[in-house]
N, C-alpha and C. Protein backbone atom coordinates (compact mmCIF):
# COMPACT_ATOMS: atom_id res chain seq x y z
N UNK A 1 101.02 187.91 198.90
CA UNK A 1 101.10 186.55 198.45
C UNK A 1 102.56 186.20 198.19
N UNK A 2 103.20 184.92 198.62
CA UNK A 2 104.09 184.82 198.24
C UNK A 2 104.27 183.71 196.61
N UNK A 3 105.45 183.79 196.07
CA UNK A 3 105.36 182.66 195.37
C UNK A 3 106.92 181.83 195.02
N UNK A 4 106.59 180.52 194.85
CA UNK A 4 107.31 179.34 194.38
C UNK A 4 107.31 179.20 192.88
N UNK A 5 109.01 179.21 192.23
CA UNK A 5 108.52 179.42 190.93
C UNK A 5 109.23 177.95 190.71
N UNK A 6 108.41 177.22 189.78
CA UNK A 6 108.79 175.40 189.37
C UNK A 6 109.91 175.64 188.71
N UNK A 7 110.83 175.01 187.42
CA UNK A 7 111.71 175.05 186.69
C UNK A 7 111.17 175.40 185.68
N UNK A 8 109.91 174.78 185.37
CA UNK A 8 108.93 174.92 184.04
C UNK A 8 108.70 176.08 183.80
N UNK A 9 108.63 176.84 184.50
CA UNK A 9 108.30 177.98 184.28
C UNK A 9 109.65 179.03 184.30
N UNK A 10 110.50 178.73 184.90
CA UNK A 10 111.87 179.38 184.56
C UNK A 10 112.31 179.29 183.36
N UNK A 11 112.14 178.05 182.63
CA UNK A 11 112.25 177.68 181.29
C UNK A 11 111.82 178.30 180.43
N UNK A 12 110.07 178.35 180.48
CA UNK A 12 109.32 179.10 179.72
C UNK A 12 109.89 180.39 179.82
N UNK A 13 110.26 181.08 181.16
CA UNK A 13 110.49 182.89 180.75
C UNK A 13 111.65 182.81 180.24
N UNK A 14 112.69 182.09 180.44
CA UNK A 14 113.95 182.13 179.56
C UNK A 14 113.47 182.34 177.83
N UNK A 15 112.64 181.47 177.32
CA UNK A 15 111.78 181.49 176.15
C UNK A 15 111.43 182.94 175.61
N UNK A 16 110.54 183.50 176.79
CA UNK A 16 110.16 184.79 176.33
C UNK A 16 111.08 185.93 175.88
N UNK A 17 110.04 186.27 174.49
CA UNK A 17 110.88 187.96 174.40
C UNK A 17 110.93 188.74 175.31
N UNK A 18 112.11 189.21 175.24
CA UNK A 18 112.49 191.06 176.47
C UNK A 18 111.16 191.57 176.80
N UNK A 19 110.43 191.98 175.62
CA UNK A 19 109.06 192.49 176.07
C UNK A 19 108.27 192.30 176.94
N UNK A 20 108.12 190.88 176.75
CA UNK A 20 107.11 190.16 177.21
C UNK A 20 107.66 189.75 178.76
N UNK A 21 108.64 189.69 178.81
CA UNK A 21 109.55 189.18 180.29
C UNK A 21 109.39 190.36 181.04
N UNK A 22 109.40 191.89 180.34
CA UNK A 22 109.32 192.90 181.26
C UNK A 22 107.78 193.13 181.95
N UNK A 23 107.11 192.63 180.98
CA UNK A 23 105.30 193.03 181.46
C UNK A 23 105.05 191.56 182.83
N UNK A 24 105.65 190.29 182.07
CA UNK A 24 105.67 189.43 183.47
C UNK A 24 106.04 189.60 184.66
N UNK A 25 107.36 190.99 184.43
CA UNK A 25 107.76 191.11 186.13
C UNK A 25 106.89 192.48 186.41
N UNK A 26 106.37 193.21 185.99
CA UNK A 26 105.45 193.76 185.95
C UNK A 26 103.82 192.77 186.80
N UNK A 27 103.16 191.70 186.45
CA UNK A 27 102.16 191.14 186.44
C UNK A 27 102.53 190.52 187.61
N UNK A 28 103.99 189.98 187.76
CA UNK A 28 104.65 189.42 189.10
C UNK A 28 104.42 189.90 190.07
N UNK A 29 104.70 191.41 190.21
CA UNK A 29 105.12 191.88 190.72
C UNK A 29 103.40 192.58 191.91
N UNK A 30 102.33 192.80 191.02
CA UNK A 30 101.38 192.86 191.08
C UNK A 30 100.61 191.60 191.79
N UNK A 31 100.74 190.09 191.35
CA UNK A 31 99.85 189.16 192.03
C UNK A 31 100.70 189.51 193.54
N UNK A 32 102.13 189.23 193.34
CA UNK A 32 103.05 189.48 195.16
C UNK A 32 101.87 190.30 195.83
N UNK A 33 101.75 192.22 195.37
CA UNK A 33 101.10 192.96 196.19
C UNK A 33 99.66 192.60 196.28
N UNK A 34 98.94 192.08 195.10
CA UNK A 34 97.82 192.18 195.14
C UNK A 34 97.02 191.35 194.28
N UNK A 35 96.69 190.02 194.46
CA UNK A 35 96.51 189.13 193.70
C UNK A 35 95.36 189.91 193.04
N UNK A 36 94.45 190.60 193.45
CA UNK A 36 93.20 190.94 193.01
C UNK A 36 93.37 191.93 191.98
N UNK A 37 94.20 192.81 191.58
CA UNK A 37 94.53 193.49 190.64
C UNK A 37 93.94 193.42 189.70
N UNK A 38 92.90 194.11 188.94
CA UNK A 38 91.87 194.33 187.81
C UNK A 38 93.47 194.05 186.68
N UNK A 39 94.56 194.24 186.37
CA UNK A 39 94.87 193.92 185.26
C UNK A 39 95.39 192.38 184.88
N UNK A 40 95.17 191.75 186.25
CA UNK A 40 95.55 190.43 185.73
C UNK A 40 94.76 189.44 185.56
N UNK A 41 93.25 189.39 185.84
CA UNK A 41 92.29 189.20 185.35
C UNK A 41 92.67 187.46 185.84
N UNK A 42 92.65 187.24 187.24
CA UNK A 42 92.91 185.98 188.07
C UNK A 42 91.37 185.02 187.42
N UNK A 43 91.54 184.17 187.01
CA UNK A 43 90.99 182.79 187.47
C UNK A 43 91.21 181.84 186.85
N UNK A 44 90.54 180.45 187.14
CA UNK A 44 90.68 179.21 187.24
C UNK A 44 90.25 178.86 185.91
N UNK A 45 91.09 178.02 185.59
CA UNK A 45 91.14 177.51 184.41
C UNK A 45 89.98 176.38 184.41
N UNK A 46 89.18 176.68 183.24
CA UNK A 46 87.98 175.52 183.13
C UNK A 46 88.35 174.02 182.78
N UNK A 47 87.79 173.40 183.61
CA UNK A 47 88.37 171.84 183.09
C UNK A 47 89.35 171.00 183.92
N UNK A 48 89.69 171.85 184.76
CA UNK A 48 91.32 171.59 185.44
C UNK A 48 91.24 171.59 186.92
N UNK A 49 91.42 171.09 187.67
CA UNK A 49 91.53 170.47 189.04
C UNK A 49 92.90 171.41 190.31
N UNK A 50 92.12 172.60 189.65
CA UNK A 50 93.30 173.71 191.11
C UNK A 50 93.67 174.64 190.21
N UNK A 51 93.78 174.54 188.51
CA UNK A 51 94.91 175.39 188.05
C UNK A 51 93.95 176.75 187.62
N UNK A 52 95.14 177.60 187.69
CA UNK A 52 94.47 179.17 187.56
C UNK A 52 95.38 180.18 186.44
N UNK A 53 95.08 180.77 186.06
CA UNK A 53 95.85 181.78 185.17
C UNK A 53 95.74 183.47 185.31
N UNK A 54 96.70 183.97 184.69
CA UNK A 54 96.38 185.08 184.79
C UNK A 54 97.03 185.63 183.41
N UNK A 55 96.50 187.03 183.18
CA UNK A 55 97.30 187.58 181.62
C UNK A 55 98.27 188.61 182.03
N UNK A 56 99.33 188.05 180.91
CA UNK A 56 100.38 189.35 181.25
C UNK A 56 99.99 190.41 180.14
N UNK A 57 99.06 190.33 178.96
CA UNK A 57 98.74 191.03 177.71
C UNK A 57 97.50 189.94 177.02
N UNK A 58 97.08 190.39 176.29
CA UNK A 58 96.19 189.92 175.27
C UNK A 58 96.40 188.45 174.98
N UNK A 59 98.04 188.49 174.15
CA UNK A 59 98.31 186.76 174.35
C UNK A 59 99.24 185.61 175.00
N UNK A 60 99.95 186.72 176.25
CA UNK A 60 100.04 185.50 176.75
C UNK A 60 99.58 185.60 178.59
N UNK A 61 100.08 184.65 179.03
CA UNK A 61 99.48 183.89 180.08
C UNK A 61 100.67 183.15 180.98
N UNK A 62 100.16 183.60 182.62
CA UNK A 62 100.91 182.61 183.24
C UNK A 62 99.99 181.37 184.35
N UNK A 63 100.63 180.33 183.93
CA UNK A 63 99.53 179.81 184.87
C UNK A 63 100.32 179.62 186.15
N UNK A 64 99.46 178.87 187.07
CA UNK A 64 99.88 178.48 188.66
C UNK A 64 98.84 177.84 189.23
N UNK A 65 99.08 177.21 190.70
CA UNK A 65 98.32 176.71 191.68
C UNK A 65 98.34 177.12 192.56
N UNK A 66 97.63 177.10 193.65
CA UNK A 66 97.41 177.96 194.78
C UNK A 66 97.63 176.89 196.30
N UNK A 67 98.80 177.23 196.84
CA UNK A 67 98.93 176.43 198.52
C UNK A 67 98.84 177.06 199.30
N UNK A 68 97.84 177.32 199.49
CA UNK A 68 97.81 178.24 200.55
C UNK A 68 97.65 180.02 200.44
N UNK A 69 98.85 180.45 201.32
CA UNK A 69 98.76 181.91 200.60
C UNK A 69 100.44 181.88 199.03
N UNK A 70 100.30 180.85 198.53
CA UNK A 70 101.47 180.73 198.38
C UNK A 70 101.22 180.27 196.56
N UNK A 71 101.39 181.02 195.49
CA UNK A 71 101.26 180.74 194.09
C UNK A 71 102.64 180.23 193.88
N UNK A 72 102.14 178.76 193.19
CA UNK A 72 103.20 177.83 192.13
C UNK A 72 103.05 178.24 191.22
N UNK A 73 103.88 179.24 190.69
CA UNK A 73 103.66 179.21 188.94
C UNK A 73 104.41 177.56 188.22
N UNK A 74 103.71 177.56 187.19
CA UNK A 74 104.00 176.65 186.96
C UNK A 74 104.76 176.77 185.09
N UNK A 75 103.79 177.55 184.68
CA UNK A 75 103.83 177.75 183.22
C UNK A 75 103.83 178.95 182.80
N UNK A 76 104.65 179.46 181.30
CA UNK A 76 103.91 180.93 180.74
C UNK A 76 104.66 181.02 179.83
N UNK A 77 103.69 181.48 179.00
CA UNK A 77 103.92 181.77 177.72
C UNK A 77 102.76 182.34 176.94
N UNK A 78 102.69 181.73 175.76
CA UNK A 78 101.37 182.31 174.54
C UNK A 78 100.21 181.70 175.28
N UNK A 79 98.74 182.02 174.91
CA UNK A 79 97.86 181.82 175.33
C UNK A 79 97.53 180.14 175.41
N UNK A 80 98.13 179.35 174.23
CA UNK A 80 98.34 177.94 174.60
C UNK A 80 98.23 177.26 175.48
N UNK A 81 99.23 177.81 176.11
CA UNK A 81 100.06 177.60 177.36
C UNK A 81 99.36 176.84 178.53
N UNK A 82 97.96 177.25 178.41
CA UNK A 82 96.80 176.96 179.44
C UNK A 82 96.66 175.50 179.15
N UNK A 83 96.98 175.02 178.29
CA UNK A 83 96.60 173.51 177.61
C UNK A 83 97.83 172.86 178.16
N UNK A 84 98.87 172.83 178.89
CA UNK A 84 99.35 171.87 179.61
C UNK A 84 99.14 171.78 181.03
N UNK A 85 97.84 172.68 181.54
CA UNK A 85 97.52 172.44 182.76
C UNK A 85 96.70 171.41 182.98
């Protein structure tokens, strides 16, 4: 899979703690090889018209949209996060 990352979401990881930035390129790194990956626990956000999430840990979350073979992240951060999709 490839992916397109928005500004919004450059923003948001600028935001994140070290920690949490290392498990994202970690989770990154994982949807690239293998979107299906049992630890990122892929799907679609209820309520919402395309948008999808995945977990980098317990609380937080990155979201995105899907073009194709091609993920927009869009957002990430705390579990919140899902509420501006």
């Amino acid at each position: 899979m490839e992916i397109n990352i928005l500004e919004s979401f450059r923003e948001d990881y600028k935001r994140l703690p070290k920690n949490i930035q290392a498990k994202a390129d970690k989770q990154l790194r994982f949807l690239i090889e293998n979107p299906k990956h049992p630890s990122l626990k892929v799907h679609r956000i209820e309520g919402t018209h395309g948008f999808w999430e995945f977990y980098l840990d317990r609380s937080y979350r990155c979201v995105y949209t899907q073009e194709g073979d091609t993920a927009v992240l869009r957002y990430i951060g705390p579990h919140d996060i899902i509420e501006k999709a």
